[in-house]
N, C-alpha and C. Protein backbone atom coordinates (compact mmCIF):
# COMPACT_ATOMS: atom_id res chain seq x y z
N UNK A 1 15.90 12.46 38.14
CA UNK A 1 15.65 11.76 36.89
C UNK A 1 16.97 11.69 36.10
N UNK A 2 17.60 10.42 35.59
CA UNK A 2 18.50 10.67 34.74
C UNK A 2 18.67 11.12 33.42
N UNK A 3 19.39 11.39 32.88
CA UNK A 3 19.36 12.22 31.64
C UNK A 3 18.59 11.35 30.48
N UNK A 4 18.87 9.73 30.40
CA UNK A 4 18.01 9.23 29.47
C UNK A 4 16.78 9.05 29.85
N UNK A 5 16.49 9.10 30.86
CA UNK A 5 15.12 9.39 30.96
C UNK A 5 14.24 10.76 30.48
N UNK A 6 15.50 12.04 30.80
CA UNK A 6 15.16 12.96 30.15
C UNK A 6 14.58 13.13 28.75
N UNK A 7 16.12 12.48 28.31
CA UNK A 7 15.98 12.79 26.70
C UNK A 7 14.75 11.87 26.16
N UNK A 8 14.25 10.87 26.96
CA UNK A 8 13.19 9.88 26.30
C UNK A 8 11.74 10.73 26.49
N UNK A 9 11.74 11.30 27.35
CA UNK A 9 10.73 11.97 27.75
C UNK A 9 10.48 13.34 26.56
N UNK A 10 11.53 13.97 26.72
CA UNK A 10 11.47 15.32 25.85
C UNK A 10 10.92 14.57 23.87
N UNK A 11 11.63 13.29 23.58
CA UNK A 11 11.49 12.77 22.39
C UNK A 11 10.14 12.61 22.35
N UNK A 12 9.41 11.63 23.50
CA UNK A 12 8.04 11.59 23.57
C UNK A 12 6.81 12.24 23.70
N UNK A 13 7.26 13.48 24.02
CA UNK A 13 6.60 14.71 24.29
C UNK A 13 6.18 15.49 22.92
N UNK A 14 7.38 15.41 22.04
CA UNK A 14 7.56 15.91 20.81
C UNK A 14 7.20 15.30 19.74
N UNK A 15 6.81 14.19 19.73
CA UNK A 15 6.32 13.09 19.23
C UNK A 15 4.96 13.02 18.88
N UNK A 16 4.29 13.28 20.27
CA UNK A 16 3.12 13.30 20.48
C UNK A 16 2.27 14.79 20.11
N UNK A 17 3.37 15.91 20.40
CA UNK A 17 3.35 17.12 19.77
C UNK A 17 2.88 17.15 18.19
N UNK A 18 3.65 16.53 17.07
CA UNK A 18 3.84 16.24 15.72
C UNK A 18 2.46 15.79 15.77
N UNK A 19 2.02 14.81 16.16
CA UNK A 19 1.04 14.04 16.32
C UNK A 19 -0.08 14.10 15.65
N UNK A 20 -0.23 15.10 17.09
CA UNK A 20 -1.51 15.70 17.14
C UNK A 20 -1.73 16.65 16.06
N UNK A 21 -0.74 17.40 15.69
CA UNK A 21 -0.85 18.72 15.08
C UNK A 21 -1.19 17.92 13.33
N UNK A 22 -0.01 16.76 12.92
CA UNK A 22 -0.39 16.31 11.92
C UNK A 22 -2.04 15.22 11.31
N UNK A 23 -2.59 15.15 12.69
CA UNK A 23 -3.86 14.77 13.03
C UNK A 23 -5.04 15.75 12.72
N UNK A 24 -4.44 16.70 13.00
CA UNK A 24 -5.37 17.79 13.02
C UNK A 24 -5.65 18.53 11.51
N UNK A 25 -4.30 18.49 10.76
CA UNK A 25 -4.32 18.87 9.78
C UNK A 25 -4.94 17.70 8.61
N UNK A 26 -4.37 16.76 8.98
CA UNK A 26 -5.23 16.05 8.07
C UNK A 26 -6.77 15.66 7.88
N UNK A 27 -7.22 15.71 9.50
CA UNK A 27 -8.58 15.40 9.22
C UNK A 27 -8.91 16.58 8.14
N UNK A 28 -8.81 17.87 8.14
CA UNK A 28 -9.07 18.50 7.48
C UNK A 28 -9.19 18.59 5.95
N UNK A 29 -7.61 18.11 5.73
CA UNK A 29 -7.54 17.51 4.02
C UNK A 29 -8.49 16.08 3.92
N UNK A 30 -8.86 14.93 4.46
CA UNK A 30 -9.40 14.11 4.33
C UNK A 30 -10.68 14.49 4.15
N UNK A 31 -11.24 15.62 4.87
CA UNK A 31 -12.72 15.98 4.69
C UNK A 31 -12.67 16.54 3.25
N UNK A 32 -11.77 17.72 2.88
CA UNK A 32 -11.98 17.82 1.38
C UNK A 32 -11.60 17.07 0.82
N UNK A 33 -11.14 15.90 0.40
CA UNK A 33 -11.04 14.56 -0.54
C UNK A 33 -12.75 13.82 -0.76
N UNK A 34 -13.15 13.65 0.47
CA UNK A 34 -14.34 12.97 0.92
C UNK A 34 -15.55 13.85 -0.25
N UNK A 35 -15.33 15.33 0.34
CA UNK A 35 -16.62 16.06 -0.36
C UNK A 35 -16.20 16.40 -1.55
N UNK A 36 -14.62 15.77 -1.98
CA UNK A 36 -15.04 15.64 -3.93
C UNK A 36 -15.03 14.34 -4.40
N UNK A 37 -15.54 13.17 -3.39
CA UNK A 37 -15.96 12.36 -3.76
C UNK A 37 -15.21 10.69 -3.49
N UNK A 38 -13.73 11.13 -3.33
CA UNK A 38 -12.75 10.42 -3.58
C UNK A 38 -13.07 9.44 -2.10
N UNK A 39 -12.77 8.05 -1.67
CA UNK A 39 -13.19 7.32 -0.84
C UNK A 39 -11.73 6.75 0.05
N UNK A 40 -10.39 7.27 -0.69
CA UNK A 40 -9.79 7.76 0.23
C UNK A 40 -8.70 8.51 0.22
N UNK A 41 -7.64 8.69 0.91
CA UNK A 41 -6.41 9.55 0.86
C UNK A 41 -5.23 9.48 0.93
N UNK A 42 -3.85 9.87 0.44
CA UNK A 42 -2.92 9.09 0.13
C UNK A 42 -1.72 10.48 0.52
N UNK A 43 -0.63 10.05 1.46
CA UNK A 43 -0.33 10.90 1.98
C UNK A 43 1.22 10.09 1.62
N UNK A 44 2.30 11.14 0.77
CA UNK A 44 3.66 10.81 0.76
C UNK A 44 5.01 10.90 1.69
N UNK A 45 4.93 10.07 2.50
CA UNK A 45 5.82 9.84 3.71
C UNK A 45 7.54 10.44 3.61
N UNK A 46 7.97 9.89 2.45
CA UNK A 46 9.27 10.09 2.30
C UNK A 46 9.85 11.67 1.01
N UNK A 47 9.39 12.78 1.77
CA UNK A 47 9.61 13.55 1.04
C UNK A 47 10.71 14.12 1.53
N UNK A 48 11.96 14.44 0.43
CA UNK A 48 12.51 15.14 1.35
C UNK A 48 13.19 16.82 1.15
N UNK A 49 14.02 16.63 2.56
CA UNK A 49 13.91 17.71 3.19
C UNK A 49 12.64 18.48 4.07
N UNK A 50 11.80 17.43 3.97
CA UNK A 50 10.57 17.21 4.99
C UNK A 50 10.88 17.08 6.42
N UNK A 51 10.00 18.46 7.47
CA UNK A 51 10.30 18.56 8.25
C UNK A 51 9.79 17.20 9.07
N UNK A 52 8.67 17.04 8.47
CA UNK A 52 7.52 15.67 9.01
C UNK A 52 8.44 14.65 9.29
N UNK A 53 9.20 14.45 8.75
CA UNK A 53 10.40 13.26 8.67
C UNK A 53 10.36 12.54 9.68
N UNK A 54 10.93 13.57 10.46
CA UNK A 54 10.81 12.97 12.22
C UNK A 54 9.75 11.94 12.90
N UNK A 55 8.46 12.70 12.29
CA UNK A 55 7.40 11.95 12.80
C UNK A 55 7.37 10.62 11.82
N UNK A 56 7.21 10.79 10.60
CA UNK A 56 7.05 9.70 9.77
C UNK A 56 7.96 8.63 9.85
N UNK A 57 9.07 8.86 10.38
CA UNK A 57 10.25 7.87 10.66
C UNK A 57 10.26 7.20 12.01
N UNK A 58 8.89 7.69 12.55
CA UNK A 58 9.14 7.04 14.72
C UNK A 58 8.24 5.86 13.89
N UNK A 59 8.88 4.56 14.51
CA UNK A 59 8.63 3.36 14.84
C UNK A 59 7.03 3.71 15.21
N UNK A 60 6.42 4.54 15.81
CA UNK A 60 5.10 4.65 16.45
C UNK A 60 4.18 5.48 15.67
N UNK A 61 4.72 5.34 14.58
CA UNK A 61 3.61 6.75 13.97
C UNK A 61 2.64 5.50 13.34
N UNK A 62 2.86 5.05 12.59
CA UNK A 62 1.57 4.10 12.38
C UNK A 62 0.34 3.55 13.44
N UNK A 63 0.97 3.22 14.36
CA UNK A 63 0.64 2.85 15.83
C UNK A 63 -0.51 4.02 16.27
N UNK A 64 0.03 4.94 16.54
CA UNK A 64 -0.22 6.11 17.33
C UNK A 64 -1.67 6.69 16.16
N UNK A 65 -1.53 6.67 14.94
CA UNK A 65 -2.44 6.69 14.14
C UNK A 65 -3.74 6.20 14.46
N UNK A 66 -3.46 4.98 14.28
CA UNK A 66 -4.64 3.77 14.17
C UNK A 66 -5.10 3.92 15.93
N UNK A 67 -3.97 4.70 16.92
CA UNK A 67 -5.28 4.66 18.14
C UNK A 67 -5.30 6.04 18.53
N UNK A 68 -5.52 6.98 17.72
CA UNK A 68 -5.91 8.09 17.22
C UNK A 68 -7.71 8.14 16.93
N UNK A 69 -8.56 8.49 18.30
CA UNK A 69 -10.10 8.96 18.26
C UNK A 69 -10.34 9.60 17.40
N UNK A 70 -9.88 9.96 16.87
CA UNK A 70 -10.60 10.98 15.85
C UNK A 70 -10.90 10.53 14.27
N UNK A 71 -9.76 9.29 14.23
CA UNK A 71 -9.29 8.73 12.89
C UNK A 71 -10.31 7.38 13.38
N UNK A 72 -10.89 7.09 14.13
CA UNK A 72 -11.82 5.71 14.47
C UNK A 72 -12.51 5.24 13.45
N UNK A 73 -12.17 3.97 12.59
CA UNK A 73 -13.17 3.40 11.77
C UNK A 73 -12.41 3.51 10.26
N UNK A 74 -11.15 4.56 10.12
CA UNK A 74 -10.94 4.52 9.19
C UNK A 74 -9.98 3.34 8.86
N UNK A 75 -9.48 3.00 7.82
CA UNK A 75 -8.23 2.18 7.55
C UNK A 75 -7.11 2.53 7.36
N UNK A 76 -6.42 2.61 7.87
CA UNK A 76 -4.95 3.43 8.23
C UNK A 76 -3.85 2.49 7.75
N UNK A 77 -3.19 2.51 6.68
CA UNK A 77 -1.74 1.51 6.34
C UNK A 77 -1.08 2.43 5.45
N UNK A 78 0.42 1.73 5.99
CA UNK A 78 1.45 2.11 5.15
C UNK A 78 2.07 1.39 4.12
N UNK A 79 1.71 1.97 2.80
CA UNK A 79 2.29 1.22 1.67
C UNK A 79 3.64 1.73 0.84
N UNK A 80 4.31 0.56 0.47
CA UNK A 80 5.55 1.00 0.05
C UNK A 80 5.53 0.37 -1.84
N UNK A 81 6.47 1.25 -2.47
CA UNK A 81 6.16 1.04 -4.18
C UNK A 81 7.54 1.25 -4.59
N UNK A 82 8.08 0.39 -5.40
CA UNK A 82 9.54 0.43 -5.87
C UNK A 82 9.47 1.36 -6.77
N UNK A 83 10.01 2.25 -6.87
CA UNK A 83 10.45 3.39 -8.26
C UNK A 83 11.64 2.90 -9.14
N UNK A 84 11.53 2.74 -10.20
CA UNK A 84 12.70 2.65 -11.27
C UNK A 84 12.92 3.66 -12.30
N UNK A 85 14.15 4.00 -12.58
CA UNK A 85 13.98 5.06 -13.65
C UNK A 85 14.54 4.39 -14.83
N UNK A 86 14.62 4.77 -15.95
CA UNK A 86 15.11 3.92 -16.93
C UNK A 86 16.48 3.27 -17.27
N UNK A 87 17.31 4.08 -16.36
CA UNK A 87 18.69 4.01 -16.39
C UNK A 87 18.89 3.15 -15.46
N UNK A 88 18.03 2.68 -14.72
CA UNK A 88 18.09 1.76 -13.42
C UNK A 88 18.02 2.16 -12.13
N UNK A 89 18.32 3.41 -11.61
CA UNK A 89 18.19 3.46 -10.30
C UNK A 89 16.88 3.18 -9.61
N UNK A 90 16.97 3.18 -8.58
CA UNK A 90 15.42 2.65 -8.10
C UNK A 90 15.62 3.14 -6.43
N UNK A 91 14.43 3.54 -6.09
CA UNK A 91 14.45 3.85 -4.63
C UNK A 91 12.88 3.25 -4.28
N UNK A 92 12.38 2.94 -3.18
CA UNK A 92 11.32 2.89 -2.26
C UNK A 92 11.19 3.98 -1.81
N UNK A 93 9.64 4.33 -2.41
CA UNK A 93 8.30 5.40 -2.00
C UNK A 93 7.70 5.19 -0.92
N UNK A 94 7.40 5.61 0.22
CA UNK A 94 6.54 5.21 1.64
C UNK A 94 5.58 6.10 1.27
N UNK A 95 4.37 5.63 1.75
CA UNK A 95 2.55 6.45 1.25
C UNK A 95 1.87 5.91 2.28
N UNK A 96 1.28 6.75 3.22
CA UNK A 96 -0.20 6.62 4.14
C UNK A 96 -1.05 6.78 3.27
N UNK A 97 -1.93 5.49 3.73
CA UNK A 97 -2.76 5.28 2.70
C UNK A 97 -4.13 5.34 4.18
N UNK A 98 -4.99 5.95 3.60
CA UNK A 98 -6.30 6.13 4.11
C UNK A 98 -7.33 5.75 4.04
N UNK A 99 -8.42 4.59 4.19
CA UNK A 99 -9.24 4.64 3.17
C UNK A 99 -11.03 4.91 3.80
N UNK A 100 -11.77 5.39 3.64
CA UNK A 100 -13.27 5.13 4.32
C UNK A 100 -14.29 4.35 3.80
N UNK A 101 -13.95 3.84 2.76
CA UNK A 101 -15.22 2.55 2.47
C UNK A 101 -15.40 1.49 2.53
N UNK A 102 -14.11 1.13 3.32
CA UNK A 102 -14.02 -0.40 3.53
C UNK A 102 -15.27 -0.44 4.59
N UNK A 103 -16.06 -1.96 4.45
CA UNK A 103 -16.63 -1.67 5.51
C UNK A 103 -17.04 -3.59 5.68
């Protein structure tokens, strides 16, 4: 096997690693949102010094989401919101947005 095949493999492996684990954790927070009522959930992508980074930054994490069994039926998008401060600077916010009542 050549080495970029390596390194594509080990990236994808780790990828899918994040994945799952951030799959797992969230269904969990999504269930307590649900049972205080709220219809859906809103998750801040660009935090930093966030280890998540990695995952939130693969081209496939949205992807990999939405064909994610466990997440079936929900509405899965990523929304982005300009920040300004008064002095002018301004950056873009990234937010997984969740929702269960669309129907």
């Amino acid at each position: 096997m050549a080495l970029l095949d390596e390194l594509r493999n080990a990236s994808d492996a780790k990828f899918k690693e994040m994945l799952e684990q951030f799959v797992t954790n969230l269904i969990s927070e999504i269930k307590d949102s649900a049972a205080k009522g709220y219809s859906g959930y809103r998750v801040k992508l660009n935090k930093p010094n966030d280890n998540q980074s990695i995952l939130f930054n693969n081209p496939n994490f949205l992807k990999g989401l939405q064909k994610e069994k466990r997440l079936e039926g929900l509405e899965i998008s990523i929304q982005k919101k300009v920040v300004t401060t008064i002095v002018g600077t301004s950056w873009t916010e990234r937010y997984l947005h969740i929702n269960w009542t669309t129907r």
